[in-house]
Protein backbone atom coordinates (compact mmCIF):
# COMPACT_ATOMS: atom_id res chain seq x y z
CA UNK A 1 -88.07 -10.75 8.07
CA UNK A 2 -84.90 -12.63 8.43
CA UNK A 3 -81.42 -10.43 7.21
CA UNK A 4 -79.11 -12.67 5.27
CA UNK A 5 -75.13 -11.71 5.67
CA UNK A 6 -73.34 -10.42 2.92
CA UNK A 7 -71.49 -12.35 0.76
CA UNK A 8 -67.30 -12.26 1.71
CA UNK A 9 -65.44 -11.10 -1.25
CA UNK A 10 -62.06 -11.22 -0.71
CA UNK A 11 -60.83 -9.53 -4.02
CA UNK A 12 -63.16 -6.51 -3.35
CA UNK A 13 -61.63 -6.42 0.47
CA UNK A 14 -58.10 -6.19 -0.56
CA UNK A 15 -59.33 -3.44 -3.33
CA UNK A 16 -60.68 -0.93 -0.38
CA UNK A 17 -57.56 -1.84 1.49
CA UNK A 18 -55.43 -0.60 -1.18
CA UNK A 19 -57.06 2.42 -1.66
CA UNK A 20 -57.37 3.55 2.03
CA UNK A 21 -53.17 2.50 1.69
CA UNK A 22 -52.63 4.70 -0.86
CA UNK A 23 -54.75 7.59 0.41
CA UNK A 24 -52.49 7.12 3.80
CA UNK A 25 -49.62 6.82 2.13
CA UNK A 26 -50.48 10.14 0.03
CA UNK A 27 -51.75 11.98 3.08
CA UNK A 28 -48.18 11.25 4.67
CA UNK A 29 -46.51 12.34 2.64
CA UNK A 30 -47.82 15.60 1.78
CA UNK A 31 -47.62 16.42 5.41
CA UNK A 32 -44.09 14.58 6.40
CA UNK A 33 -41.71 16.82 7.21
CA UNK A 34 -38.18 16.60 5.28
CA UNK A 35 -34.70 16.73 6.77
CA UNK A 36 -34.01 19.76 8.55
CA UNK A 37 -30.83 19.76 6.57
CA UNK A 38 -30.80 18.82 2.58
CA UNK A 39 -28.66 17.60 0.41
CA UNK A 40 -28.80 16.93 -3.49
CA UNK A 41 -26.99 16.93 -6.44
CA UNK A 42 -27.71 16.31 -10.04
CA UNK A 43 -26.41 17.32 -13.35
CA UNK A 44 -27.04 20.60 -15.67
CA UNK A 45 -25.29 23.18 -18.12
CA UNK A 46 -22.78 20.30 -19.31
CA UNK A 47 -21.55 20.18 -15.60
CA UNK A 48 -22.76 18.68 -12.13
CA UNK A 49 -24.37 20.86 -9.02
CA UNK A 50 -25.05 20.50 -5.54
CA UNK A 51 -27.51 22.18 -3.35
CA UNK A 52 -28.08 22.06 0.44
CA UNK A 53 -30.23 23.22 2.94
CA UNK A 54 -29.78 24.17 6.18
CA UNK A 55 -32.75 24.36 8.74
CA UNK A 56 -35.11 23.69 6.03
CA UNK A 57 -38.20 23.38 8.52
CA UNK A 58 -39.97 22.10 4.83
CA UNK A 59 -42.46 19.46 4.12
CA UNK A 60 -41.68 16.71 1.69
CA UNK A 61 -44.41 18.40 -0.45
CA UNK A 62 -42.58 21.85 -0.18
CA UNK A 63 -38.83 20.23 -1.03
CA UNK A 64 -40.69 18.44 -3.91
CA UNK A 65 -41.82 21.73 -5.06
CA UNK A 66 -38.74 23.55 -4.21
CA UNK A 67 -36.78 21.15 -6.48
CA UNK A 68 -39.08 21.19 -9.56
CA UNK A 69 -38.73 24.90 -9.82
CA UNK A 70 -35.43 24.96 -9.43
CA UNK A 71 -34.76 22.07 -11.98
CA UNK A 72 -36.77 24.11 -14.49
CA UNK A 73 -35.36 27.23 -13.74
CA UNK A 74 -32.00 25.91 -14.49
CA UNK A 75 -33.69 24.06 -18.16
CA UNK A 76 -34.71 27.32 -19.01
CA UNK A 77 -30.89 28.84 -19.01
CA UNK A 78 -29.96 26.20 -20.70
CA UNK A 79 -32.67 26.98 -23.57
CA UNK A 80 -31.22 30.37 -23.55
CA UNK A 81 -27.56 30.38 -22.90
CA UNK A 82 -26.23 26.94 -24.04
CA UNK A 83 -24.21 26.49 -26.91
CA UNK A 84 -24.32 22.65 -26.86
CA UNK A 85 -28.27 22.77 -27.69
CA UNK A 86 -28.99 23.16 -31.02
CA UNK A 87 -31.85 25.21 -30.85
CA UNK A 88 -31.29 27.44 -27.58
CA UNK A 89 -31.54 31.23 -28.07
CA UNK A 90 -27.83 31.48 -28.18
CA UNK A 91 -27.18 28.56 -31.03
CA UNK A 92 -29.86 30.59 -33.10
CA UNK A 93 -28.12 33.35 -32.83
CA UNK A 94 -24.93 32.06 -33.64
CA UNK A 95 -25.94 30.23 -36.74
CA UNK A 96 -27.75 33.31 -37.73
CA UNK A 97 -25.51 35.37 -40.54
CA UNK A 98 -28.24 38.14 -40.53
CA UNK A 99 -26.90 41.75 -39.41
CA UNK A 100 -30.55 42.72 -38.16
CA UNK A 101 -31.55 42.99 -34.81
CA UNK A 102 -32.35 39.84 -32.76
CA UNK A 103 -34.73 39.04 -30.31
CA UNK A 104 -33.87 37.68 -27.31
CA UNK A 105 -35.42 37.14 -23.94
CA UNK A 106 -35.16 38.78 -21.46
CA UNK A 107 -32.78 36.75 -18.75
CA UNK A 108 -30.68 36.70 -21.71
CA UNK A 109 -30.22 40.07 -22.31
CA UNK A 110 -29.83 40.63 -18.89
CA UNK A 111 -26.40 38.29 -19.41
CA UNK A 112 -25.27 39.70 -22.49
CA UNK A 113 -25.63 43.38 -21.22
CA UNK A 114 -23.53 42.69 -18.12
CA UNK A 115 -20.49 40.81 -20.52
CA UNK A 116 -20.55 43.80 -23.44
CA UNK A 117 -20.31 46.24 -20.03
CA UNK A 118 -17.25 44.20 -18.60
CA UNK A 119 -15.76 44.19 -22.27
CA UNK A 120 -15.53 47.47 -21.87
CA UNK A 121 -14.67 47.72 -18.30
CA UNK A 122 -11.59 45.49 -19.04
CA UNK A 123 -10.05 46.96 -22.18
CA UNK A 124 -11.23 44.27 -23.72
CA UNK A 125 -9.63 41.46 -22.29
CA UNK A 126 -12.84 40.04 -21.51
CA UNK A 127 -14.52 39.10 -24.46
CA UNK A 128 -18.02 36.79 -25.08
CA UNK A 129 -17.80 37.08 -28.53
CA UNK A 130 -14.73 34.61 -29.63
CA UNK A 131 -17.16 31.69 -30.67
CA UNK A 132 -15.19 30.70 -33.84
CA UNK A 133 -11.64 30.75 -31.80
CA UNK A 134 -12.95 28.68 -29.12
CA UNK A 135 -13.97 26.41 -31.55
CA UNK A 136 -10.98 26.74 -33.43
CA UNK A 137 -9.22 25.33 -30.66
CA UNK A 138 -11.26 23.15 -29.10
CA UNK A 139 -13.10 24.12 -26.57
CA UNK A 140 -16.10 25.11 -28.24
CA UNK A 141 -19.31 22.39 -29.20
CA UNK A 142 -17.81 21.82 -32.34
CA UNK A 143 -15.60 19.45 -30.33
CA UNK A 144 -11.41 18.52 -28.99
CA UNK A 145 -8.68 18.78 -30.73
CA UNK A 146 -5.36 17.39 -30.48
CA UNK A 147 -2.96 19.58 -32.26
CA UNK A 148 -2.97 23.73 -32.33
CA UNK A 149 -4.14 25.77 -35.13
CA UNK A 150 -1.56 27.26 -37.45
CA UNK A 151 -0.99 31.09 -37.51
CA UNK A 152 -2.75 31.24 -40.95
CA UNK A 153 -6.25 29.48 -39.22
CA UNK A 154 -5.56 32.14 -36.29
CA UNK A 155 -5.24 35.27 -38.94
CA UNK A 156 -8.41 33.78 -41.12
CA UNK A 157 -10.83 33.40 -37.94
CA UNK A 158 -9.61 36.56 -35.66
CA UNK A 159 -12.15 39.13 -38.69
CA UNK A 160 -15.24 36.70 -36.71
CA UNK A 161 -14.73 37.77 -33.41
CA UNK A 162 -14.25 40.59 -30.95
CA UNK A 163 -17.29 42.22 -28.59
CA UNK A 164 -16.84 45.21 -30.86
CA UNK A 165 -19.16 43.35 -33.19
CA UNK A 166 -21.89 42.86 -31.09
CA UNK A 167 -24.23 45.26 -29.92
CA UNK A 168 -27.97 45.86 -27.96
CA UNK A 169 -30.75 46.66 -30.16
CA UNK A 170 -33.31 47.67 -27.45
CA UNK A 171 -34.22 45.81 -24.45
CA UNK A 172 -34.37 42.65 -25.86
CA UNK A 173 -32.75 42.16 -28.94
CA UNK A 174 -29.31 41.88 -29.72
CA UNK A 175 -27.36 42.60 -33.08
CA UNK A 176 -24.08 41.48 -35.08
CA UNK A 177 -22.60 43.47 -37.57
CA UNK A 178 -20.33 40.53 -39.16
CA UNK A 179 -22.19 37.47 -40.03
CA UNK A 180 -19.57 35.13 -38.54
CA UNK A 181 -20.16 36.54 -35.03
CA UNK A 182 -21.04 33.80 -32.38
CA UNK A 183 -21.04 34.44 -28.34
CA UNK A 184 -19.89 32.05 -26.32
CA UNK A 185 -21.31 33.16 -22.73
CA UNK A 186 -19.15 30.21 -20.62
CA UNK A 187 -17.65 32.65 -18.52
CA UNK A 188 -20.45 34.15 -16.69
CA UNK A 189 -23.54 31.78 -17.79
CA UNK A 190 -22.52 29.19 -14.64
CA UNK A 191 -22.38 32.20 -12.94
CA UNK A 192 -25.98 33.31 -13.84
CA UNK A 193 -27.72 30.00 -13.22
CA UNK A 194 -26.30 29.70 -9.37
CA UNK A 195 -28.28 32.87 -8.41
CA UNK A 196 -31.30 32.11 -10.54
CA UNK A 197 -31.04 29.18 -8.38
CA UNK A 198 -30.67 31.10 -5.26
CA UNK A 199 -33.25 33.89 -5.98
CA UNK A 200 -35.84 30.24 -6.45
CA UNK A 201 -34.45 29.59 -2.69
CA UNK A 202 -35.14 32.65 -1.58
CA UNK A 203 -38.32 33.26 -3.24
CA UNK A 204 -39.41 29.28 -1.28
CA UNK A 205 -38.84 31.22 2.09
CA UNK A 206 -35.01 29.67 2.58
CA UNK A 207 -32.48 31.68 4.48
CA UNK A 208 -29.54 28.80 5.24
CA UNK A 209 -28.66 27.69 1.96
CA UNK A 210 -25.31 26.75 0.20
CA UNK A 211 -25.42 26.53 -4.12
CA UNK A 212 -22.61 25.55 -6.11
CA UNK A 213 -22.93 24.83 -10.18
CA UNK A 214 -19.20 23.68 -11.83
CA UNK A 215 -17.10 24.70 -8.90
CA UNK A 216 -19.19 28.37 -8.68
CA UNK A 217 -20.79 29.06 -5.54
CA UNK A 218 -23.45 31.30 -3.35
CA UNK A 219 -23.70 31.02 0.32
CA UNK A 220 -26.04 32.83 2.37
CA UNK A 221 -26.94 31.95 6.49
CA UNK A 222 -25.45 29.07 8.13
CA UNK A 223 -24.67 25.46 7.48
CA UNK A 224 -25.88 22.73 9.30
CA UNK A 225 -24.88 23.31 13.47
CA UNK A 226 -24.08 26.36 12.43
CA UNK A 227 -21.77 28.71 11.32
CA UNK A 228 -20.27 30.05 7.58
CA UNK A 229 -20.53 27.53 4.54
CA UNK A 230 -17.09 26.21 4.04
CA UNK A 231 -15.57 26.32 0.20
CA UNK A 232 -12.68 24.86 -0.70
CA UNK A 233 -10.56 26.27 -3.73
CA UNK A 234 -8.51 23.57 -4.84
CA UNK A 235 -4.66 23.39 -5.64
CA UNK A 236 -4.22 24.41 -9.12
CA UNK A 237 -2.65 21.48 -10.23
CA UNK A 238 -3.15 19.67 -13.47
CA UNK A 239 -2.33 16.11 -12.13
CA UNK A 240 -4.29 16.22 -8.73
CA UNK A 241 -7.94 14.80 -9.72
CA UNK A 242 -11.00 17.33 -8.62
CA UNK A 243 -10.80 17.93 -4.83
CA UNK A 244 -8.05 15.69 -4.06
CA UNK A 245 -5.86 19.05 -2.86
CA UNK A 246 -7.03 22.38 -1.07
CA UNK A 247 -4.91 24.87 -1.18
CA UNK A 248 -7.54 27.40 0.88
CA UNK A 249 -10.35 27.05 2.97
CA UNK A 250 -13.06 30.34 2.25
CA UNK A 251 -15.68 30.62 5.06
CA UNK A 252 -18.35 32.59 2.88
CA UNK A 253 -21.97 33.62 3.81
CA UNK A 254 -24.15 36.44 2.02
CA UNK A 255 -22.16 36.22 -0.96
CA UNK A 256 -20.54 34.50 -4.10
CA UNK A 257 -17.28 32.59 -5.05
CA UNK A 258 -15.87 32.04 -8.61
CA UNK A 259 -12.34 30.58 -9.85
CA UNK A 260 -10.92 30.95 -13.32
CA UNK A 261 -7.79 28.91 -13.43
CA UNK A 262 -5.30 27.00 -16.55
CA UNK A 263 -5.62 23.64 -14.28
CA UNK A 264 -8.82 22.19 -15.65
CA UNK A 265 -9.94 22.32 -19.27
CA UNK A 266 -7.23 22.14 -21.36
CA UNK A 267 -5.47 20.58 -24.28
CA UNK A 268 -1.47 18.64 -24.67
CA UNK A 269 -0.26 18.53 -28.36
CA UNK A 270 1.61 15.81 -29.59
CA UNK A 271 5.03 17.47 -28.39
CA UNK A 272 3.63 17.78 -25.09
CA UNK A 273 2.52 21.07 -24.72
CA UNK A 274 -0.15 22.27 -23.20
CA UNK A 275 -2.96 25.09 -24.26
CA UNK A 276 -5.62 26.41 -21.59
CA UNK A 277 -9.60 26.93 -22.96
CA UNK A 278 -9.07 30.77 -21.28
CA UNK A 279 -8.07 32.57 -24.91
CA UNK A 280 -6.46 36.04 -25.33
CA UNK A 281 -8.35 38.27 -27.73
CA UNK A 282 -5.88 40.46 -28.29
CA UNK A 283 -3.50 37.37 -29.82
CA UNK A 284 -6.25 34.66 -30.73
CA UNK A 285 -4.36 32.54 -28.46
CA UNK A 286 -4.40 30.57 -25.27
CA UNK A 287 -3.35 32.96 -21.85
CA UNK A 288 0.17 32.23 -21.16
CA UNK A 289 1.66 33.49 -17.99
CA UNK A 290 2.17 32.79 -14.25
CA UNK A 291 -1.18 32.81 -12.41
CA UNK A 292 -2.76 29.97 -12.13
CA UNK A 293 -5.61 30.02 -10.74
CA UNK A 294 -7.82 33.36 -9.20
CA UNK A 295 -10.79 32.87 -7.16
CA UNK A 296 -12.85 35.98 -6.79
CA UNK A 297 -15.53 36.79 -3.88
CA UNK A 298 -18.67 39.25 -4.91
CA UNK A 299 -22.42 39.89 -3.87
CA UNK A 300 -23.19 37.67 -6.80
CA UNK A 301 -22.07 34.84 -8.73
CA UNK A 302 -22.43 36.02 -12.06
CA UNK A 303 -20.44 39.42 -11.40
CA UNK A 304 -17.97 36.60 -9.66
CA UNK A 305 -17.87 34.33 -12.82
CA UNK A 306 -16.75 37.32 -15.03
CA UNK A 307 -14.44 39.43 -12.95
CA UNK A 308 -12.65 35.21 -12.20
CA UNK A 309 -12.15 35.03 -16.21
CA UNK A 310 -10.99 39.07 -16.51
CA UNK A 311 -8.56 38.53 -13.64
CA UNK A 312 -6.90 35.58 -14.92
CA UNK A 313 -6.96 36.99 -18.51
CA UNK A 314 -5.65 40.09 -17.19
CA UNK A 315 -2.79 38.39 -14.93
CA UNK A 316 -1.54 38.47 -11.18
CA UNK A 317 0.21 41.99 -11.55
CA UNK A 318 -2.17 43.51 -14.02
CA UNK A 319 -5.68 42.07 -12.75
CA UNK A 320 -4.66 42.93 -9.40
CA UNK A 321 -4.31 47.17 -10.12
CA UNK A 322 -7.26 46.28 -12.64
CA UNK A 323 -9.51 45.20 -9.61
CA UNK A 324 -8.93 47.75 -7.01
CA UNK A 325 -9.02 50.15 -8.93
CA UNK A 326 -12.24 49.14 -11.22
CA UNK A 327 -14.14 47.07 -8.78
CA UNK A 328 -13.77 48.69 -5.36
CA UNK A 329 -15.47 45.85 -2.43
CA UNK A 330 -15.02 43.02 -4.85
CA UNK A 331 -12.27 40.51 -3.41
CA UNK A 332 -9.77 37.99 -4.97
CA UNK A 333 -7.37 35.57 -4.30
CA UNK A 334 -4.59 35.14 -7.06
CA UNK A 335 -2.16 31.85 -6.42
CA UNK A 336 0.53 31.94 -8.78
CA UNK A 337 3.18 29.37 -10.09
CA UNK A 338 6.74 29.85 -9.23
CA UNK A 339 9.53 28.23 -11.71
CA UNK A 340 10.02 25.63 -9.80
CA UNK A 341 5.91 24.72 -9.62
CA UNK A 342 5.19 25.54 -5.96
CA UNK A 343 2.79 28.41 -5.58
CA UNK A 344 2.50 31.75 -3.73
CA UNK A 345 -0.77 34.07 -3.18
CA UNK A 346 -1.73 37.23 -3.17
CA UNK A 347 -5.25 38.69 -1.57
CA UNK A 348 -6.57 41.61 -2.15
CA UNK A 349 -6.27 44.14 1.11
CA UNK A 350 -10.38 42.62 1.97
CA UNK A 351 -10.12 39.15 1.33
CA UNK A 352 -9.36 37.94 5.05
CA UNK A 353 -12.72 39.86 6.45
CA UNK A 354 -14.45 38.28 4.07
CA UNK A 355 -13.79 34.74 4.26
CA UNK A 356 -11.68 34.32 6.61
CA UNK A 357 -8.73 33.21 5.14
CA UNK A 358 -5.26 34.75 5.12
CA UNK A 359 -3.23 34.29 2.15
CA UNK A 360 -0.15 32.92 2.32
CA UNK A 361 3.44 33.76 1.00
């Protein structure tokens, strides 16, 4: 019997070629090995964020992984903390005028229980209940404005707002007893989704890893070759751009850094004045004194975030006492604007040991 050869068919050739491609290409890289040190940055909560890696020792696979949970991690704070989307857990709330309790997950209740506590651990100066004033002058998702409010809009909105008004119902529910009462969690949400990123880093077997979300940061290990992560608090001047000055250099590991300063988001009236988005409770108005900018240093960001917007509320003079005395182990740095717009600082008595940096007169 004679065998005939096989018919050549190119098409089918380059079809099993393909294949055994893609099956190498897949097989690579599942197995490849990423960077020993990472870098990436995206966007989230209405601001940008970085993340790096030091000594990763990760497959591509695990840093694809590593970034999908951490990308939904931080979706999921914005579904619950985000005033800007119109159907997170907080813009529910807020366009809710029912007095009866409201339910609220969990993560968020976490949040909201740590800002009524520093309400009342500041007297309170720090307050996450002034929705309709931050809207009322511009700062809020109901958008800029160009001109302040009048003392009449102040009086008619300040019955809306105040801490006071809010209240736990249980574990997870929360409760206003005006119907105007929105929260406005900006001072500590940032804050909140930096460690929910870090606890995803550490729960993905990372020791060496550097987080920072809107200028807040967590640090823990060592860079890349090395050493403390390296945070720079910028000059707190309204006319540099982001990052073009440093005014201190913070060498931070195992912990969290958070600035609340009048340099950033803020407003200039026709006449030239100018109104910060950091409001005063008390007055319905924007802070006005001399500190201008306070960058705090805690075991976590979001007790960071908080304490940075109390301080600067509070003052140099005033947050200062306020902190030792309230907040033993936490550390700040307060730089404050002379008349004639150069600054001095002030540390608290720990700052040095803890980043490094010595504050100067």
């Amino acid at each position: 019997m004679m065998i005939q050869p096989r018919r050549f068919h190119p098409w089918k050739t380059l079809w099993v070629l393909a294949v055994v491609v893609a099956f190498a290409v897949f097989t690579w890289l599942r197995d490849a090995r990423a960077p020993a040190d990472i870098h990436w940055t995206g966007e989230t909560m209405g601001t940008t964020y970085s993340m790096r890696i030091a000594d990763a020792h990760m497959s591509m696979k695990e840093l694809k992984a590593l970034q999908t949970a951490i990308s939904a991690r931080l979706v999921e704070v914005s579904r619950e903390m985000s005033h800007y989307i119109p159907d997170s857990e907080i813009s529910r709330f807020n366009k809710s005028t029912s007095t009866e309790p409201f339910t609220i997950s969990a993560p968020f209740a976490r949040v909201v229980r740590f800002a009524i506590d520093l309400h009342e651990k500041s007297g309170g100066v720090f307050d996450p209940a002034l929705g309709p004033l931050i809207n009322l002058w511009g700062f809020g998702p109901a958008g800029r404005v160009t001109k302040a409010p009048s003392q009449e809009e102040i009086d008619k909105t300040m019955p809306d707002i105040g801490c006071e008004h809010l209240s736990m119902a249980g574990e997870t529910a929360i409760r206003k007893d005006v119907p105007g009462l929105q929260l406005n969690l900006s001072a500590v949400a940032k804050g909140y989704g930096v460690d929910e990123v870090a606890r995803v880093m550490f729960d993905h077997g990372l020791k060496n890893f550097f987080v920072e979300i809107g200028g807040e940061v967590v640090a823990f290990g060592h860079k890349d070759k090395g050493g403390p992560w390296r945070v720079g608090v910028e000059v707190p001047d309204p006319d540099a751009l982001p990052g073009e000055a440093i005014e201190a250099v913070l060498e931070i590991s195992g912990c969290a850094v958070a600035t609340s300063g009048d340099y950033r988001n803020f407003f200039v009236d026709e006449e030239g004045h100018r109104f910060s988005h950091i409001l005063d409770p008390r007055t319905g108005r924007p802070i006005t004194h001399n500190l201008a900018s306070v960058s705090v240093v805690a075991d976590d960001c979001m007790t960071a975030d908080g304490i940075a917007t109390t301080l600067y509320a509070l003052g140099a003079q005033e947050g200062y006492d306020w902190l030792l005395k309230t907040y033993p182990g936490i550390e700040a740095l307060f730089i404050i604007r002379k008349e004639d717009g150069t600054f001095i600082e002030k540390a608290t008595p720990g700052f040095e040991t803890r980043t490094g940096y010595r504050a100067r007169q």
